[in-house]
Protein backbone atom coordinates (compact mmCIF):
# COMPACT_ATOMS: atom_id res chain seq x y z
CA UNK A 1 34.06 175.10 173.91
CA UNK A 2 31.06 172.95 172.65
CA UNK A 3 28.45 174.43 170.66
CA UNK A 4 25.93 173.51 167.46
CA UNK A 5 26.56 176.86 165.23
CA UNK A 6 28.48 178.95 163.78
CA UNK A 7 28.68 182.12 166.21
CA UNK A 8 27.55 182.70 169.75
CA UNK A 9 28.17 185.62 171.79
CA UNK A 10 29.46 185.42 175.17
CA UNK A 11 28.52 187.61 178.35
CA UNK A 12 29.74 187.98 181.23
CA UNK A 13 28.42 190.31 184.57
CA UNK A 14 30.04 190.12 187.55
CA UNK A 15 30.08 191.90 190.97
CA UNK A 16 31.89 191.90 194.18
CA UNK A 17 28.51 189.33 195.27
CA UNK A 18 27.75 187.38 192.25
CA UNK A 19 28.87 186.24 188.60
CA UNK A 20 27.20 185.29 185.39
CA UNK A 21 27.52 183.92 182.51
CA UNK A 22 25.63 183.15 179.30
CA UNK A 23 26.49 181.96 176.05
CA UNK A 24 24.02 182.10 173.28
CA UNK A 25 24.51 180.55 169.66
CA UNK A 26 23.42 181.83 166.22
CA UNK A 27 23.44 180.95 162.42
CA UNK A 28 24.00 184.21 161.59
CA UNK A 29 25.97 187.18 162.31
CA UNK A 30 23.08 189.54 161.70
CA UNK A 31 20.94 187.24 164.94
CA UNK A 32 23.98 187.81 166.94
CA UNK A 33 24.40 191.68 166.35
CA UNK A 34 20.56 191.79 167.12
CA UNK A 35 21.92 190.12 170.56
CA UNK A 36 24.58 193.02 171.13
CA UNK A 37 22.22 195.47 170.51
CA UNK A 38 20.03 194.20 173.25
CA UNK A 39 22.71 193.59 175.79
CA UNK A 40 24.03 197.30 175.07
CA UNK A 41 20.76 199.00 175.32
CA UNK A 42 20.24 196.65 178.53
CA UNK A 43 23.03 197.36 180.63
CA UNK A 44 24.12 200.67 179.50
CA UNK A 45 23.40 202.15 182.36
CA UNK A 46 24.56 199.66 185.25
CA UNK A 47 26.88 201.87 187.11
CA UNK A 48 30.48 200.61 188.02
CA UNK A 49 31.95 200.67 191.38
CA UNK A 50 34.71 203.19 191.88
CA UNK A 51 37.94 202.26 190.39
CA UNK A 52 41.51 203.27 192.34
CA UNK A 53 44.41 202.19 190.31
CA UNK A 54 47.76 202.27 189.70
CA UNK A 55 49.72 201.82 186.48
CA UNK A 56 53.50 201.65 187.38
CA UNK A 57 55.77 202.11 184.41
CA UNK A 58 58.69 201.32 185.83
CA UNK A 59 57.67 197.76 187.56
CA UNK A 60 55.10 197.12 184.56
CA UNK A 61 52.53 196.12 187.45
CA UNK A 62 49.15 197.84 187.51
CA UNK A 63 47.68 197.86 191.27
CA UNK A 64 43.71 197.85 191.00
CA UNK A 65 41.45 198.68 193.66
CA UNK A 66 37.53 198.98 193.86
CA UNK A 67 35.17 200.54 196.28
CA UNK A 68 31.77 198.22 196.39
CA UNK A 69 28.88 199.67 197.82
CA UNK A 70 25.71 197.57 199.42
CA UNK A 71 24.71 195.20 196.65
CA UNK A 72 21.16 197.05 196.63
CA UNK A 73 23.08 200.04 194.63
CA UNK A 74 23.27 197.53 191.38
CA UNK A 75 27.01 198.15 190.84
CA UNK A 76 28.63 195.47 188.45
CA UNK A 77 30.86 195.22 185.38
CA UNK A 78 29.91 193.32 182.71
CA UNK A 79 30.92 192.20 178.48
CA UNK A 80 31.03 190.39 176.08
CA UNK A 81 32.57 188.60 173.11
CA UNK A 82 31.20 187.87 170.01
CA UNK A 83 32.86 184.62 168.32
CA UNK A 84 33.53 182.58 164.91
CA UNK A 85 34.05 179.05 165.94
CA UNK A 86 34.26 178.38 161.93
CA UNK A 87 37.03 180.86 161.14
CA UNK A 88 38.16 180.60 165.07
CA UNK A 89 37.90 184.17 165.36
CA UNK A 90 37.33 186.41 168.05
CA UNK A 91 35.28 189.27 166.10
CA UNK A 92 34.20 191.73 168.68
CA UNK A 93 34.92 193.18 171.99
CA UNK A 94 32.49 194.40 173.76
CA UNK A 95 31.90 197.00 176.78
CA UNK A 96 34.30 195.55 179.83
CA UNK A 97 35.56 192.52 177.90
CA UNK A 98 35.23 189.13 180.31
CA UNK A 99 35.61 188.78 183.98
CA UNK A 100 38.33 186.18 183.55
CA UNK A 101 40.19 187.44 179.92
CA UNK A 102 40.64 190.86 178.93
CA UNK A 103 41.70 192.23 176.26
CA UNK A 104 45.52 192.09 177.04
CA UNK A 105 45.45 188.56 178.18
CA UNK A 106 47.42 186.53 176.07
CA UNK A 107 45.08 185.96 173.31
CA UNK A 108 46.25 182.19 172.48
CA UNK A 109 44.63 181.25 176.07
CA UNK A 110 41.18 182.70 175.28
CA UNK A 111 41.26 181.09 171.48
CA UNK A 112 42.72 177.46 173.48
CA UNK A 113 39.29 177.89 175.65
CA UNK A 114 36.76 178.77 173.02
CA UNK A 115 38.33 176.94 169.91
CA UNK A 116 40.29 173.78 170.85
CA UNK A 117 38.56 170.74 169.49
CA UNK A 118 37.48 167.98 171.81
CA UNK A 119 39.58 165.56 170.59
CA UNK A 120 42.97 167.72 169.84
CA UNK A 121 43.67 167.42 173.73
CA UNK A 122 42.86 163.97 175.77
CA UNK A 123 40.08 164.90 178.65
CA UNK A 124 42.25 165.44 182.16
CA UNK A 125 46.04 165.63 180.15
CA UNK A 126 48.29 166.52 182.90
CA UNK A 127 50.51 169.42 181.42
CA UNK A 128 54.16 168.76 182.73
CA UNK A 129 56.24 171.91 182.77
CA UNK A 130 56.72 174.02 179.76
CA UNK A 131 54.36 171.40 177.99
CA UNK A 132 51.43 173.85 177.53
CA UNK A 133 53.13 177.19 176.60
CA UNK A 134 54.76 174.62 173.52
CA UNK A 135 51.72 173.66 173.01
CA UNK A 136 49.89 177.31 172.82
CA UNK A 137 52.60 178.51 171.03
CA UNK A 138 51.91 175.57 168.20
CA UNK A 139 48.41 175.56 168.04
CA UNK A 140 47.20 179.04 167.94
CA UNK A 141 50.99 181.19 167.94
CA UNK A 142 53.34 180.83 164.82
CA UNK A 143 52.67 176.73 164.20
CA UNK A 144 55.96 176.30 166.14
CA UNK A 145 56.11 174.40 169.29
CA UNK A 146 57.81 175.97 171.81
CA UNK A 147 59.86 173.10 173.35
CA UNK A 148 61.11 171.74 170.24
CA UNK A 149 62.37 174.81 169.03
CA UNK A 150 63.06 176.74 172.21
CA UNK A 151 62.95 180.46 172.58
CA UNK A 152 62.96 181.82 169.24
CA UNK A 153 59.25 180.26 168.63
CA UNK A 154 58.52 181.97 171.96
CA UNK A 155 59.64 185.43 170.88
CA UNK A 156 58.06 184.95 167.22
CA UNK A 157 54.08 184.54 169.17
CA UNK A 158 55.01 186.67 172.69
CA UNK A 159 57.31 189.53 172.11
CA UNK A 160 55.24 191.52 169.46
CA UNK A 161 57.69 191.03 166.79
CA UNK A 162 54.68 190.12 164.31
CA UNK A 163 51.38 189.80 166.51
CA UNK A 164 50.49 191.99 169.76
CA UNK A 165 49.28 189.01 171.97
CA UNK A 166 49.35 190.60 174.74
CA UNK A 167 47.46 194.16 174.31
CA UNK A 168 49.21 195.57 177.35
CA UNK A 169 47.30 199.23 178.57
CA UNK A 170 49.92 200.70 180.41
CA UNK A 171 53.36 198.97 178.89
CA UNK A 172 55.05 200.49 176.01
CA UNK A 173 55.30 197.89 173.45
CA UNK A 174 58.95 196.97 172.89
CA UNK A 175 60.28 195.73 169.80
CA UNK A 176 62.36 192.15 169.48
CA UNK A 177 64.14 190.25 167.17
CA UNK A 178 65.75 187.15 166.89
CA UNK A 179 69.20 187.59 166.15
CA UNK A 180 70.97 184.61 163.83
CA UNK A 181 73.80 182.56 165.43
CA UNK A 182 77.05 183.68 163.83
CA UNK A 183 79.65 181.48 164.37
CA UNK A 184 82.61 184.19 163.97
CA UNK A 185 81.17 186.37 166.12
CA UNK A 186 81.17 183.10 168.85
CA UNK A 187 85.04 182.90 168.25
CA UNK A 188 85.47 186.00 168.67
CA UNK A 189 83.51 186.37 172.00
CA UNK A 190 85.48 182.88 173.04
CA UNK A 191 88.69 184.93 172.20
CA UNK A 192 87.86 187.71 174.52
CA UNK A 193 86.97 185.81 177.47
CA UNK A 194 90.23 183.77 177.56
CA UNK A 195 92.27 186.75 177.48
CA UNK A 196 90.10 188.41 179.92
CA UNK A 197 90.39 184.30 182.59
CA UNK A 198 94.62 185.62 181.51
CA UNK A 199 94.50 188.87 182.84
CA UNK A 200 92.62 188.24 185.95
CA UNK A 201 94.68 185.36 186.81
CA UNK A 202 97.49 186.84 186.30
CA UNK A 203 96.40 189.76 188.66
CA UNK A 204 95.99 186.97 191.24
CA UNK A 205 99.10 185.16 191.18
C-alpha cells in the first residue's frame, strides 16, 4: 500500500447498499489514537443488521446470514485497523475488523496488501499455481518459500505450530508437527507392505 508516513489507520463501513473506505496517515501514534477515538465515539451507535449464523464444528464451515432492513434504518458494520508500515505491524483491531479481512483471515494476505514494497513484486506478475502461497509463506511466514521446500514450510506458517495465522472463531486449534524422515522406520514400513503384496497374492492364486 502507498503512503508518506509512518502510521495510518484504516476504516472500513459497509452495508448491504454501499461501502467505504478511508485511509488516513499520521506521524505519530498519539494523532492516530486521537483518530480512533473519533471514529469510536462516531459510530458507536450505528446499529447492525440482525445476524443468523451457524458455526458447524464438525464441517468447520460457519453459515452467515443477515436480515437488512430499508437503507433509511442506518444499519451497517464498520472497523478499522490501525498500522506500522515502519515495523510492518498490524497494531490494533478495531470494532468489526474490515469488510474484506477479518481477524481470522490468514494474516500474511492482509500484511502482503498493506506492506509489500512496490518494487518486491513486478506490477501485473501473473502468479502460476502454488507460486503465491511460496511466496506468502517467504515473505511474511517463516522466511521459507513454500515451493522450494514443500510442505514442511507450509505447516511451520499455517498449522499453528508457532504462529496462529489464522484466528479461527469457531475451530479448535489443533496442534502439528513436522515429524523427521527416519530412514529405518522407511525399511521397516517397506518390509511390511511386501509381506502384506505376499499374503494377498497368495490368497488370490
Amino acid at each position: 500500500m502507498k503512503h508518506s508516513k509512518r502510521y495510518a489507520v484504516i476504516f472500513n463501513k459497509w452495508t448491504l447498499y454501499k461501502n467505504i473506505e478511508n485511509v488516513t496517515e499520521f506521524d505519530t501514534m498519539e494523532e492516530a489514537n486521537e483518530e480512533i477515538k473519533l471514529l469510536e465515539e462516531m459510530y458507536a451507535d450505528t446499529p447492525k443488521p440482525e445476524h443468523r449464523w451457524n458455526c458447524n464444528n464438525l464441517k468447520g464451515t460457519v453459515v452467515t446470514d443477515y436480515h437488512w432492513n430499508a437503507p433509511s434504518w442506518g444499519e451497517a458494520f464498520w472497523g478499522y485497523i490501525l498500522v506500522d508500515f515502519q515495523e510492518e505491524k498490524i497494531i490494533t483491531w478495531g470494532h468489526d475488523e474490515l469488510r474484506t479481512y477479518k481477524k481470522w483471515t490468514d494474516i500474511r494476505k492482509l500484511k502482503d496488501w498493506l506492506f509489500r514494497g512496490e518494487n518486491e513484486i513486478p506490477k501485473d506478475y501473473k502468479w502460476s499455481a502454488g507460486e503465491y502461497d511460496g511466496w506468502l509463506q517467504f515473505r511474511w511466514g517463516n522466511g521459507l518459500n513454500a515451493i522450494k521446500y514443500g510442505e514442511d514450510a507450509v505447516i511451520d506458517g499455517m498449522k499453528n505450530t508457532k504462529e496462529c495465522i489464522r484466528r479461527c472463531k469457531c475451530r479448535k486449534k489443533k496442534s502439528y508437527t513436522t515429524k523427521p524422515y527416519d530412514e529405518n522406520e522407511e525399511l521397516e514400513l517397506d518390509k511390511l507392505n511386501e509381506e502384506i503384496l505376499k499374503e494377498v497374492e497368495s490368497k488370490t492364486t
